[in-house]
PDB file of N, CA and C in Angstrom:
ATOM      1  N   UNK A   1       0.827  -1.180   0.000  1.00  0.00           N
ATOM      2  CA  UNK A   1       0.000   0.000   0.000  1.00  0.00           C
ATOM      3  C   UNK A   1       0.878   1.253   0.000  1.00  0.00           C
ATOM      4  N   UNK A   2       2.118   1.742   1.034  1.00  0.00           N
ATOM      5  CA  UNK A   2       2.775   2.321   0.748  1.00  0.00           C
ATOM      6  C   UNK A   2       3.944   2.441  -0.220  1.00  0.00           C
ATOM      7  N   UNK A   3       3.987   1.565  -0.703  1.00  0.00           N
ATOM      8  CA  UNK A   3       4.843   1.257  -2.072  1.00  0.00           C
ATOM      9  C   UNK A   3       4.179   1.466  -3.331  1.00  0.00           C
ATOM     10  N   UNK A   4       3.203   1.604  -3.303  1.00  0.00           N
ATOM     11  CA  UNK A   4       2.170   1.803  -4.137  1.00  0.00           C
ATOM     12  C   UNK A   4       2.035   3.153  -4.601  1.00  0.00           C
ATOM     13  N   UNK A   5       1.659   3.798  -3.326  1.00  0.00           N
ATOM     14  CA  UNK A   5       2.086   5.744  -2.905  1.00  0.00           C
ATOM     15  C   UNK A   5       3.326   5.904  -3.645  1.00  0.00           C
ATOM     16  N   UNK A   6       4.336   5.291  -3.133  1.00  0.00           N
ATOM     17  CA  UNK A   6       5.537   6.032  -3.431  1.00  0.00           C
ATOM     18  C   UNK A   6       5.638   5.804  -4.804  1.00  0.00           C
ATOM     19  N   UNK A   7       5.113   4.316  -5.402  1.00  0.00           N
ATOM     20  CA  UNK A   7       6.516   4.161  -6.465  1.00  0.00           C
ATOM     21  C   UNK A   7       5.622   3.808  -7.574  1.00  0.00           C
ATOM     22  N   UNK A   8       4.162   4.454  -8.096  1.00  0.00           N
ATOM     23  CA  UNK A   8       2.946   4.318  -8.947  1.00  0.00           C
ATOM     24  C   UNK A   8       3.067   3.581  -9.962  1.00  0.00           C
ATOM     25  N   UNK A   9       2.425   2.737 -10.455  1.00  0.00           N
ATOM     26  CA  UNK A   9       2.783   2.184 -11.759  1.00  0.00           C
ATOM     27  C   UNK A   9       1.742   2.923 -12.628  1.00  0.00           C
ATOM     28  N   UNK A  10       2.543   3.280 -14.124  1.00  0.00           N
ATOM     29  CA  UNK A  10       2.304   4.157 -14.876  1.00  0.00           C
ATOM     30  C   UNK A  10       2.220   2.843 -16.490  1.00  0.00           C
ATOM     31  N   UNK A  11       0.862   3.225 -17.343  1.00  0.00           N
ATOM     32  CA  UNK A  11       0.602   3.042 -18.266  1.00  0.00           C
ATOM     33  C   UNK A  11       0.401   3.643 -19.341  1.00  0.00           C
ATOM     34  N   UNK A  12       1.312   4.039 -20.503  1.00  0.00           N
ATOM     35  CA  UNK A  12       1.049   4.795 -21.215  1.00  0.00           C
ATOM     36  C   UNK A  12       0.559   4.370 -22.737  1.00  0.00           C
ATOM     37  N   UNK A  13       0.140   4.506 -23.282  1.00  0.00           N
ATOM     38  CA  UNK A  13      -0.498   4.468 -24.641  1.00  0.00           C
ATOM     39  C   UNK A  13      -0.733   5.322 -25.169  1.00  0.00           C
ATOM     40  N   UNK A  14      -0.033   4.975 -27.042  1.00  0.00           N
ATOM     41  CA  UNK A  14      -0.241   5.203 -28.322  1.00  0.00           C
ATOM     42  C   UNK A  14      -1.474   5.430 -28.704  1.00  0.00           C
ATOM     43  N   UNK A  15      -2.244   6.365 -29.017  1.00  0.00           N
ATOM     44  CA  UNK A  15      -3.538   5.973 -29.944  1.00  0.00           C
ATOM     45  C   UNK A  15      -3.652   5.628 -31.208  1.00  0.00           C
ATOM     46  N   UNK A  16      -2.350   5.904 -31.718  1.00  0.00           N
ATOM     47  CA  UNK A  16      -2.419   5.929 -33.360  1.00  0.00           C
ATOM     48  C   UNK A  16      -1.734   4.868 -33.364  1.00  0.00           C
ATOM     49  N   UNK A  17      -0.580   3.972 -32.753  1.00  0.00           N
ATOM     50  CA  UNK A  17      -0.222   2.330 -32.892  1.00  0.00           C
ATOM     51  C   UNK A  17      -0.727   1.314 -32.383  1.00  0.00           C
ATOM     52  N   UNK A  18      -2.193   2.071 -31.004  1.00  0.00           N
ATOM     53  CA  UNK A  18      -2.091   0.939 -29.992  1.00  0.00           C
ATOM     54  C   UNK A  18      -0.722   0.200 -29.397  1.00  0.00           C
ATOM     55  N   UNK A  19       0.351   0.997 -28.833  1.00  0.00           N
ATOM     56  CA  UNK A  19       1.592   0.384 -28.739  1.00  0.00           C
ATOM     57  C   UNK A  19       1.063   1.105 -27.034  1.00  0.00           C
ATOM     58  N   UNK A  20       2.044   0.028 -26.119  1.00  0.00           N
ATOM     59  CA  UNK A  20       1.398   0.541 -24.985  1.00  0.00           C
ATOM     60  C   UNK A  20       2.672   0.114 -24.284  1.00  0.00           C
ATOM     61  N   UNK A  21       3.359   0.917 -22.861  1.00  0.00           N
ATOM     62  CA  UNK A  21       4.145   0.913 -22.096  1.00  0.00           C
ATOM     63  C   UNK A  21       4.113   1.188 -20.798  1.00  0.00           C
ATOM     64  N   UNK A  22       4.464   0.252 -19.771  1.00  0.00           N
ATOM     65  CA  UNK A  22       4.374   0.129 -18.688  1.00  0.00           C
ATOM     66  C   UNK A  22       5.391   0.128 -18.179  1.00  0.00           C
ATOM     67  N   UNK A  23       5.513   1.696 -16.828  1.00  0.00           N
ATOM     68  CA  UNK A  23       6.408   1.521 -15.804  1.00  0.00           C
ATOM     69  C   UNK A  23       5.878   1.341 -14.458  1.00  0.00           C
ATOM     70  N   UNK A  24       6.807   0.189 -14.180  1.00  0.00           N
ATOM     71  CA  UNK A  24       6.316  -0.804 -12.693  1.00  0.00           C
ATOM     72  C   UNK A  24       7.589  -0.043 -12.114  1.00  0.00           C
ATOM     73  N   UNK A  25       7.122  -0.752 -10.483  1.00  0.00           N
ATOM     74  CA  UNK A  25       8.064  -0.641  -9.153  1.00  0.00           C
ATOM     75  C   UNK A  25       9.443  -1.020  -9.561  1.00  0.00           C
ATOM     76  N   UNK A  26       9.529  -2.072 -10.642  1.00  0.00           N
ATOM     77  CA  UNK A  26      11.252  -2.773 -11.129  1.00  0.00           C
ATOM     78  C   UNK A  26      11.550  -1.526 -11.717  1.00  0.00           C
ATOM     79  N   UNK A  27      10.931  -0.883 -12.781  1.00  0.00           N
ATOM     80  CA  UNK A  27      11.670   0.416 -13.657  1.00  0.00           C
ATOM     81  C   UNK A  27      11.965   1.238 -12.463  1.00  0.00           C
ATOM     82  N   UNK A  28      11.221   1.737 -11.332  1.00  0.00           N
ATOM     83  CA  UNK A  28      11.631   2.446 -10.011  1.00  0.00           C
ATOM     84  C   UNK A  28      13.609   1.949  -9.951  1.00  0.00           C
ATOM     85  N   UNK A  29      13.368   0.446  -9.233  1.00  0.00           N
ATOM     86  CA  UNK A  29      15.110   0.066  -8.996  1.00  0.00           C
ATOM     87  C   UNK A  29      16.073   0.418 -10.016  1.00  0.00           C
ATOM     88  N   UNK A  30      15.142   0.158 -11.191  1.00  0.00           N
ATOM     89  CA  UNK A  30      16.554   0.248 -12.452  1.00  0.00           C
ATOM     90  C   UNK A  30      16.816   1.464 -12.325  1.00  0.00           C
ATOM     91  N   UNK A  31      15.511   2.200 -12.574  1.00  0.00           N
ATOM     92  CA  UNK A  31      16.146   3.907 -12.655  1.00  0.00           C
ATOM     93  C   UNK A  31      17.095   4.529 -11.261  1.00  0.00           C
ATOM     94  N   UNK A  32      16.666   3.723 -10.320  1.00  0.00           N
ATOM     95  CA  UNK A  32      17.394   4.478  -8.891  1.00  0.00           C
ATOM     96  C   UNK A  32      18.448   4.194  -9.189  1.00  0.00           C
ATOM     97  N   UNK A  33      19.296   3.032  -9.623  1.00  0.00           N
ATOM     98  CA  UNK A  33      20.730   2.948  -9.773  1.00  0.00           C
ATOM     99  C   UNK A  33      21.467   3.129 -11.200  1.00  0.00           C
ATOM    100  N   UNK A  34      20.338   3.480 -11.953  1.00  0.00           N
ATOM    101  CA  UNK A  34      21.232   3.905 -13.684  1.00  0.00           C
ATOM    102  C   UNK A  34      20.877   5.010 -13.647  1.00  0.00           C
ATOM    103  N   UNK A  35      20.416   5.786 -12.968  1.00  0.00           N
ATOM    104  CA  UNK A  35      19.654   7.339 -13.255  1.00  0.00           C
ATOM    105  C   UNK A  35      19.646   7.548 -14.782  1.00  0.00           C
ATOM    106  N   UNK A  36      20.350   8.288 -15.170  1.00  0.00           N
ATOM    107  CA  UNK A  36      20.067   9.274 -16.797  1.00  0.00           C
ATOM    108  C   UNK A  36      20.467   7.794 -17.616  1.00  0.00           C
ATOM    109  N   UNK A  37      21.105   6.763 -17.510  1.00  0.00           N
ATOM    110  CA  UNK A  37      20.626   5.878 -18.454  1.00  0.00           C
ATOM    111  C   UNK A  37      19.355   4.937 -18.614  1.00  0.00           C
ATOM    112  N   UNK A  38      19.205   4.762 -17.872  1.00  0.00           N
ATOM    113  CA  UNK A  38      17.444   4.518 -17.617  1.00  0.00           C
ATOM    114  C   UNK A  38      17.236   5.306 -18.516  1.00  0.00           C
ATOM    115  N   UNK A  39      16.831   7.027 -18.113  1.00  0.00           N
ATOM    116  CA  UNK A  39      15.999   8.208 -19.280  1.00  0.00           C
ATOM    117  C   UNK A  39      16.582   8.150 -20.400  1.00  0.00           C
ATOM    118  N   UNK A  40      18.135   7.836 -21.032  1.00  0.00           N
ATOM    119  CA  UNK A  40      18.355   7.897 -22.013  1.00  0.00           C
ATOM    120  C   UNK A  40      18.037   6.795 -22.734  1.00  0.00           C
ATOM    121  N   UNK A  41      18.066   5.712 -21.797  1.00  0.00           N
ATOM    122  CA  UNK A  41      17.374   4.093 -22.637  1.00  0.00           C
ATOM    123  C   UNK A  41      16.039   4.025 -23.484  1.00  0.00           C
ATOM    124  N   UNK A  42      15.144   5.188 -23.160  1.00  0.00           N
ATOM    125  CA  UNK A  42      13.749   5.525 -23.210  1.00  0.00           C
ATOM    126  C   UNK A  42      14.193   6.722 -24.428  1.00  0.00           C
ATOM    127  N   UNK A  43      15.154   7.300 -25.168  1.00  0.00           N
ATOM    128  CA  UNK A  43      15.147   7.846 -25.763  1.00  0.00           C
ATOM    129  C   UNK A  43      14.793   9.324 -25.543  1.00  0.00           C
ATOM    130  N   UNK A  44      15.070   9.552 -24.426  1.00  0.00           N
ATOM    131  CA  UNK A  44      14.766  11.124 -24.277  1.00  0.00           C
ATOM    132  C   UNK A  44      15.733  12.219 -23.717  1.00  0.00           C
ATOM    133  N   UNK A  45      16.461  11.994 -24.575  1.00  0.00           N
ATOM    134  CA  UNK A  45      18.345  12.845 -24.326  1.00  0.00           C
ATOM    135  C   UNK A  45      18.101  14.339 -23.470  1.00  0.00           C
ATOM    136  N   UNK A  46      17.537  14.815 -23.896  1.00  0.00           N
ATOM    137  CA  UNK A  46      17.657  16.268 -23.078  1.00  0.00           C
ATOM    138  C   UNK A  46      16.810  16.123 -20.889  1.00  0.00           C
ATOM    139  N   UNK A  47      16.033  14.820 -21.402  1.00  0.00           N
ATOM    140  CA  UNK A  47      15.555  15.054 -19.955  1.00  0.00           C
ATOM    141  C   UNK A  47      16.570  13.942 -19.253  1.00  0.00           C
ATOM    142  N   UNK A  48      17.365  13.341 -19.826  1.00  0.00           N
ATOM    143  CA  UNK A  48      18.613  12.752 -19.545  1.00  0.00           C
ATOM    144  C   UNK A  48      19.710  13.339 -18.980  1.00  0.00           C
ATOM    145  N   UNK A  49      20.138  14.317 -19.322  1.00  0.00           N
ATOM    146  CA  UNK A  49      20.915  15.497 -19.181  1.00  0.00           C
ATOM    147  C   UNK A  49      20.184  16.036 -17.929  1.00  0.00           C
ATOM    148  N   UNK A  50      18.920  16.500 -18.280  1.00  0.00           N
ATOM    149  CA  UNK A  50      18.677  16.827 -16.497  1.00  0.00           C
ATOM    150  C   UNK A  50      18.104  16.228 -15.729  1.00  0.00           C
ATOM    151  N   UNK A  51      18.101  14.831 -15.709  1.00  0.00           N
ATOM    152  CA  UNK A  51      18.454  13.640 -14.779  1.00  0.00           C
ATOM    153  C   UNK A  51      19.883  13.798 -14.415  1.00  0.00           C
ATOM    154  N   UNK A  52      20.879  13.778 -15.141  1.00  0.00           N
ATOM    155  CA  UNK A  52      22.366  13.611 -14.822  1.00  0.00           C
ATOM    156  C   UNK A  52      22.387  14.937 -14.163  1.00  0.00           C
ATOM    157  N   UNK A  53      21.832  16.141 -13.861  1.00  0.00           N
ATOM    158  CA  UNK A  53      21.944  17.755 -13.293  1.00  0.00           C
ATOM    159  C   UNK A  53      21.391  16.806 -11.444  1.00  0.00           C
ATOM    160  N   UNK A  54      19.967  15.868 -11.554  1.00  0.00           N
ATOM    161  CA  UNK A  54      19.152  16.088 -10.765  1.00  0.00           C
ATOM    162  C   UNK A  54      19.891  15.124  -9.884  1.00  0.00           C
ATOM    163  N   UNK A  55      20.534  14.156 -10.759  1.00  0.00           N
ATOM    164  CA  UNK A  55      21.382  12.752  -9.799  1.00  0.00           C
ATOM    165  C   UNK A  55      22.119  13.498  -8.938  1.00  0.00           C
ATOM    166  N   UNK A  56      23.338  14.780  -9.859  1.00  0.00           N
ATOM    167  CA  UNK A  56      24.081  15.217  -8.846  1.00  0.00           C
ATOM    168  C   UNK A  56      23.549  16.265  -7.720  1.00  0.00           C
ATOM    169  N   UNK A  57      22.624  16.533  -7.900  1.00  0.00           N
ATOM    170  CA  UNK A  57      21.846  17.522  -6.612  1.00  0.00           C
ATOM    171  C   UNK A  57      21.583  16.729  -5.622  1.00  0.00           C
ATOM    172  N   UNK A  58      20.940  15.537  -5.827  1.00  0.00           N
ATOM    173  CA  UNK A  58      20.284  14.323  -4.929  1.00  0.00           C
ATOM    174  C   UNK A  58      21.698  13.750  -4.162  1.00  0.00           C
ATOM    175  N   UNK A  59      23.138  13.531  -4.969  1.00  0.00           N
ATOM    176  CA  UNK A  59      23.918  12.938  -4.213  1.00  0.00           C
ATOM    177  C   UNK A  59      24.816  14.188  -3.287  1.00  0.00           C
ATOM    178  N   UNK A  60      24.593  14.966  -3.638  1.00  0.00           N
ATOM    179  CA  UNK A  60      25.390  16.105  -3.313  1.00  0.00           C
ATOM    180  C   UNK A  60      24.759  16.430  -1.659  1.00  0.00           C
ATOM    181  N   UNK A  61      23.119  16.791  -2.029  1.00  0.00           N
ATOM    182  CA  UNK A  61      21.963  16.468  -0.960  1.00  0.00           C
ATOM    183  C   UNK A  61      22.842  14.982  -0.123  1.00  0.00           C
ATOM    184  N   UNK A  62      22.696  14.385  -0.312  1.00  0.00           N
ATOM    185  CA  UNK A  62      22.808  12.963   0.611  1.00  0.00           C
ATOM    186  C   UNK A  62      24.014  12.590   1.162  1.00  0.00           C
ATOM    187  N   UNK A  63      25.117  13.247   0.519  1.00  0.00           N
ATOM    188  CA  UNK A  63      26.372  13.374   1.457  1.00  0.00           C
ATOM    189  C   UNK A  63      26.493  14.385   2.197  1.00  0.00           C
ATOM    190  N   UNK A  64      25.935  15.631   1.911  1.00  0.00           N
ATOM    191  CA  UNK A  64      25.401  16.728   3.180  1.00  0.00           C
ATOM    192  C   UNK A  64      24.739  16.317   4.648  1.00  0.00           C
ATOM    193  N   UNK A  65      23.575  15.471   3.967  1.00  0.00           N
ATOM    194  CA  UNK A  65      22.969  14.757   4.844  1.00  0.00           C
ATOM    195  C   UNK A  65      23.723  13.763   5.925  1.00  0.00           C
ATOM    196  N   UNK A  66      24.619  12.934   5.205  1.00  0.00           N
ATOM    197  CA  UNK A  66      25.742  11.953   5.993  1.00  0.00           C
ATOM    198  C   UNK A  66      26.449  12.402   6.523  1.00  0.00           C
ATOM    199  N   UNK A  67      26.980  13.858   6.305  1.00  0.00           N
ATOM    200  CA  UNK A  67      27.716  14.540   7.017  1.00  0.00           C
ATOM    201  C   UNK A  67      27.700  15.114   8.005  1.00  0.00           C
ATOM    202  N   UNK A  68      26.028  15.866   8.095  1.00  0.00           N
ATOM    203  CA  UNK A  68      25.236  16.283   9.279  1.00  0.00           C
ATOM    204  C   UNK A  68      25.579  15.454  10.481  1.00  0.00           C
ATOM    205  N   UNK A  69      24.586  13.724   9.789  1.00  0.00           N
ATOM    206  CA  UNK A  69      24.828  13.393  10.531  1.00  0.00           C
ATOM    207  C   UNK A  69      25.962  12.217  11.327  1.00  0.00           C
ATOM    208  N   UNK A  70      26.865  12.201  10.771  1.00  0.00           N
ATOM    209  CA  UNK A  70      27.880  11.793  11.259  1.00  0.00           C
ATOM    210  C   UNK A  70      28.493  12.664  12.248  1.00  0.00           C
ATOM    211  N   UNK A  71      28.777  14.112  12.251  1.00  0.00           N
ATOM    212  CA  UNK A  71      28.654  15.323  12.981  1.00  0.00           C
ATOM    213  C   UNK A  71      27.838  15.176  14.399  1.00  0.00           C
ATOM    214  N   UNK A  72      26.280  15.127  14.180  1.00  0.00           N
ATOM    215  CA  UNK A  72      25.820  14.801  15.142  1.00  0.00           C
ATOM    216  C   UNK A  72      25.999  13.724  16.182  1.00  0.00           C
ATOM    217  N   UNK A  73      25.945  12.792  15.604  1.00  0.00           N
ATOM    218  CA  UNK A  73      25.525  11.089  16.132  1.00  0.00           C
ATOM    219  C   UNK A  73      27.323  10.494  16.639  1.00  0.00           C
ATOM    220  N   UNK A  74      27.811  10.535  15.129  1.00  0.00           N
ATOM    221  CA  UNK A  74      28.979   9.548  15.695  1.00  0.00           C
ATOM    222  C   UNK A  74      28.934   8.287  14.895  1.00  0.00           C
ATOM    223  N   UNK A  75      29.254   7.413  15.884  1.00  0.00           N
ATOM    224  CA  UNK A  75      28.767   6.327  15.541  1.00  0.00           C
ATOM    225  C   UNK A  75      28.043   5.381  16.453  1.00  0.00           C
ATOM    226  N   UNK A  76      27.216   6.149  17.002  1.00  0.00           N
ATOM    227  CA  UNK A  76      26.186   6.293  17.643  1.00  0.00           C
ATOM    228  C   UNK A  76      25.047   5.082  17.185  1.00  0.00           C
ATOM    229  N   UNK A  77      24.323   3.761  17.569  1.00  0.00           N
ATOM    230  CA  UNK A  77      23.191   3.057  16.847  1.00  0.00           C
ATOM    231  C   UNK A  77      22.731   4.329  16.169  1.00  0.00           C
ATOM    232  N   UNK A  78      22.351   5.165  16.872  1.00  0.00           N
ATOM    233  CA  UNK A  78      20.942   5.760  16.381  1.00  0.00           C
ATOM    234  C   UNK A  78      21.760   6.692  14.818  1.00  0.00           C
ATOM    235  N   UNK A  79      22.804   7.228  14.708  1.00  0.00           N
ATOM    236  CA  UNK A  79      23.656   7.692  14.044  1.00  0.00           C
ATOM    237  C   UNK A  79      23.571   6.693  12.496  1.00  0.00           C
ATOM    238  N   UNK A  80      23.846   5.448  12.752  1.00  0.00           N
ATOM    239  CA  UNK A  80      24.047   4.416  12.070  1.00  0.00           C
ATOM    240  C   UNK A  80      22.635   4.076  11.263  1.00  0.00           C
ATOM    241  N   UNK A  81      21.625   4.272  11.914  1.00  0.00           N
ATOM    242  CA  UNK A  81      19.925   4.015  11.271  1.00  0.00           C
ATOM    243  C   UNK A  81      19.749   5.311  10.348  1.00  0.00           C
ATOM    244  N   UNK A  82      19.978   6.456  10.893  1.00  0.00           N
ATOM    245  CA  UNK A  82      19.772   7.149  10.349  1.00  0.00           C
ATOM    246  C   UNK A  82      20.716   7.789   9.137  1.00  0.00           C
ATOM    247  N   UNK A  83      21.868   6.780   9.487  1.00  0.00           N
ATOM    248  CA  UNK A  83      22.812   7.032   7.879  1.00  0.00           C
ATOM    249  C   UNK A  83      22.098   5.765   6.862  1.00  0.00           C
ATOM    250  N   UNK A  84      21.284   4.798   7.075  1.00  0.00           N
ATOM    251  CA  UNK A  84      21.190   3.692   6.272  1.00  0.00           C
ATOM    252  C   UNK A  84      19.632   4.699   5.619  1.00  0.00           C
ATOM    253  N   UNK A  85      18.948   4.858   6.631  1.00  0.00           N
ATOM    254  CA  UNK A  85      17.865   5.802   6.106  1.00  0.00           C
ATOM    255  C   UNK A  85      18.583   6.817   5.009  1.00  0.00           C
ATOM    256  N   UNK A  86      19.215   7.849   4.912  1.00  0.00           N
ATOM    257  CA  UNK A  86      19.788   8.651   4.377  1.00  0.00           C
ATOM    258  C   UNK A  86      20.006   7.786   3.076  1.00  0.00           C
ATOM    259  N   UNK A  87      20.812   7.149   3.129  1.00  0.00           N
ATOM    260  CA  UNK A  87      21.424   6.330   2.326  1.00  0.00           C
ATOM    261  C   UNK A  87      20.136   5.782   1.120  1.00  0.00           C
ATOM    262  N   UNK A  88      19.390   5.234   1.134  1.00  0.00           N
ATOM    263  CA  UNK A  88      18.314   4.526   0.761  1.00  0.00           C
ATOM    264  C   UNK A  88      17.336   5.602   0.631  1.00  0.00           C
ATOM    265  N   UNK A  89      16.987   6.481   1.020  1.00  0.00           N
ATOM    266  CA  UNK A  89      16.270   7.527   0.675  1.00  0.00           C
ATOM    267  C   UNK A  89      16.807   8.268  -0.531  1.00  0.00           C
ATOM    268  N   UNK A  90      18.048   8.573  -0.531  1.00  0.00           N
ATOM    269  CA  UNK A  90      18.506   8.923  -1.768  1.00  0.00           C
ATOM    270  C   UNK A  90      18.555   8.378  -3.280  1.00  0.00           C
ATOM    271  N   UNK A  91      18.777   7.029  -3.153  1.00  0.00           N
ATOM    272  CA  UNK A  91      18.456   6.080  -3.626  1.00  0.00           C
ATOM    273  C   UNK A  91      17.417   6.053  -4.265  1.00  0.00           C
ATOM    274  N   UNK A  92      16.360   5.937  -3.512  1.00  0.00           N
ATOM    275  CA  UNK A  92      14.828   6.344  -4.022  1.00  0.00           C
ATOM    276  C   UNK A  92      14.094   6.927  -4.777  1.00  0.00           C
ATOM    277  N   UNK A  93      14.823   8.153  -4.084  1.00  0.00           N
ATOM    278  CA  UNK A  93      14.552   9.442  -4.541  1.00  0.00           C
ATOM    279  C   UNK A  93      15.496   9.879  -5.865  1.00  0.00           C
ATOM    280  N   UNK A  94      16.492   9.125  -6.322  1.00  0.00           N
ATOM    281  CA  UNK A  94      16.697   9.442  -7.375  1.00  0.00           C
ATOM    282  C   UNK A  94      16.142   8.267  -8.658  1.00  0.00           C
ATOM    283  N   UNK A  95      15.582   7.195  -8.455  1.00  0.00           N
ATOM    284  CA  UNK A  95      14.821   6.620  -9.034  1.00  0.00           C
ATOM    285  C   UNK A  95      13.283   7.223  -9.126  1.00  0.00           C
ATOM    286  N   UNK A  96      12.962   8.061  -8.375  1.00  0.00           N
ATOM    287  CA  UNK A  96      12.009   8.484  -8.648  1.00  0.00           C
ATOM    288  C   UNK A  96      11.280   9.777  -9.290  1.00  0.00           C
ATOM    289  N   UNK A  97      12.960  10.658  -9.205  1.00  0.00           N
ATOM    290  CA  UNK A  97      12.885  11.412  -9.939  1.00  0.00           C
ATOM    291  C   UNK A  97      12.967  11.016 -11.359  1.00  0.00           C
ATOM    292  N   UNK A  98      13.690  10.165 -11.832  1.00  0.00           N
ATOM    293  CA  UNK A  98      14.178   9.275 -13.143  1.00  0.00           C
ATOM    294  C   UNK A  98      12.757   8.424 -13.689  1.00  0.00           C
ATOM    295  N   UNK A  99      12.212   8.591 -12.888  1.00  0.00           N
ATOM    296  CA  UNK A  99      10.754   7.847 -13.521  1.00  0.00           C
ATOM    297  C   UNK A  99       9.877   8.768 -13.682  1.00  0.00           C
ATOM    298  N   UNK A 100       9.897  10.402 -12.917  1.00  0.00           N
ATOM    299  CA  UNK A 100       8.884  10.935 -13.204  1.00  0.00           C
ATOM    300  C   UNK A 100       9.470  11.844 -14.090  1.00  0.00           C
ATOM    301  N   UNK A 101      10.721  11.947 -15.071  1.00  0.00           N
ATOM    302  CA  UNK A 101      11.456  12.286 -16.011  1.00  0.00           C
ATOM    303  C   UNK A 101      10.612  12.074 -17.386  1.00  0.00           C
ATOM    304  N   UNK A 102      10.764  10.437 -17.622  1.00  0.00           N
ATOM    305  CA  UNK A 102      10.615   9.741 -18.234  1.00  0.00           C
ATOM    306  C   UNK A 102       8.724   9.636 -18.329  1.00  0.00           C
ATOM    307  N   UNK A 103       7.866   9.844 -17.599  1.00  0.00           N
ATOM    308  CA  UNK A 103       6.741   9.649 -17.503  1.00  0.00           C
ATOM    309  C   UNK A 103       6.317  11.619 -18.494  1.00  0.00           C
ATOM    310  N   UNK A 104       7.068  12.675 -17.798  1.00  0.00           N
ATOM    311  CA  UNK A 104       7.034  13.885 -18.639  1.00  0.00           C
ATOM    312  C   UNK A 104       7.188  14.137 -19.852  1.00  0.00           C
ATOM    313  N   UNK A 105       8.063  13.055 -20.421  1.00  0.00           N
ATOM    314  CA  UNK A 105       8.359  12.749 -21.537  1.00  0.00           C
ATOM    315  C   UNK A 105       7.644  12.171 -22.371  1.00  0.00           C
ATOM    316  N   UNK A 106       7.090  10.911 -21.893  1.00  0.00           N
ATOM    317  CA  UNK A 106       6.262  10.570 -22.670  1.00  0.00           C
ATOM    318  C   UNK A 106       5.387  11.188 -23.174  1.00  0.00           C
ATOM    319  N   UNK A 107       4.769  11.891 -21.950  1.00  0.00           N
ATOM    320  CA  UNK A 107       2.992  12.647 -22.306  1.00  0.00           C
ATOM    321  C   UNK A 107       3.639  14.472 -23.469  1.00  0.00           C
ATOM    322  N   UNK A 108       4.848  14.141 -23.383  1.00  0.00           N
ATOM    323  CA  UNK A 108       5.188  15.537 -24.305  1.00  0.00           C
ATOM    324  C   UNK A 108       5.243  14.646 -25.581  1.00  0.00           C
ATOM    325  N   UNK A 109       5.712  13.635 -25.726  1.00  0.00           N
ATOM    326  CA  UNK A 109       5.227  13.350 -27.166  1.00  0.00           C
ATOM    327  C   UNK A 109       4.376  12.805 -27.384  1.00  0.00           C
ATOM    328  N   UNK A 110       3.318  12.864 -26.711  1.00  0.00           N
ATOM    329  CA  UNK A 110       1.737  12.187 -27.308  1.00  0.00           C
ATOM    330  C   UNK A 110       1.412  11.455 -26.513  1.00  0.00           C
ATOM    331  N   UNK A 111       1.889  10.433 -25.624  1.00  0.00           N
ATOM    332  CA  UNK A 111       1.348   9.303 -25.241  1.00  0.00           C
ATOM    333  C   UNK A 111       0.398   9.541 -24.362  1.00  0.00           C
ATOM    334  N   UNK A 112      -0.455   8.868 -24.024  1.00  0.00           N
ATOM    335  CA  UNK A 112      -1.422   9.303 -22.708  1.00  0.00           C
ATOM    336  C   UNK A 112      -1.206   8.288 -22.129  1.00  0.00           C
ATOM    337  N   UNK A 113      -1.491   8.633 -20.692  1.00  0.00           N
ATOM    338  CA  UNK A 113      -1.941   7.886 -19.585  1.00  0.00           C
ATOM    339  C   UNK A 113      -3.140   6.772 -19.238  1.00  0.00           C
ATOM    340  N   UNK A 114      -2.857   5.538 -19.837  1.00  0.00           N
ATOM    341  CA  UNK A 114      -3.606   4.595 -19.445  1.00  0.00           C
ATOM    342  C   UNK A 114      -3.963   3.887 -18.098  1.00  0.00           C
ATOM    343  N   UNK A 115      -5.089   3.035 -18.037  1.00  0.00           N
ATOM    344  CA  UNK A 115      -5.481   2.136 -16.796  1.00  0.00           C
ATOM    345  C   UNK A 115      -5.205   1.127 -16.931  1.00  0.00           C
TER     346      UNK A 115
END
């Protein structure tokens, strides 16, 4: 249910080929760890490019974050949860920017949003 929230599966369709494409929770993983090749695999070079802008904001973000809290905590349990959180949130979050790249893309060249 909350995986669901986070990580939507998206159906898009052709009207003029009936050609139809589906991104699931797996395109989520691929894109979190290929970022802009994922978007460039999909053929959409310029929102590729700012995937590769958005990867480095997100990692740039997430070693700030590790840094905080390593600063704070230590190596502290609680220090340690909240670097694996960090860690994996970023992660996420850059697969999910990489999917909602790729989903902008589509609907700019025609495709709509299927059920």
């Amino acid at each position: 249910m909350i995986v669901d929230a986070l990580f939507p599966t998206y159906r898009f369709d052709k009207a003029d080929t009936e050609d139809f494409m589906v991104i699931d929770q797996w395109s989520y993983a691929l894109a979190a760890f290929s970022g802009p090749l994922f978007v460039l695999s999909k053929r959409l070079y310029f929102l590729a490019f700012v995937d590769l802008l958005a990867m480095i904001a997100i990692a740039g973000g997430g070693i700030f974050g590790l840094t905080v809290i390593v600063h704070l905590f230590g190596s502290s349990l609680e220090g340690m949860l909240l670097m694996l959180v960090t860690v994996a949130g970023t992660i996420a979050l850059n697969g999910i920017v990489a999917v909602r790249l790729v989903r902008h893309g589509y609907l700019q060249r025609g495709w709509r949003l299927g059920y």
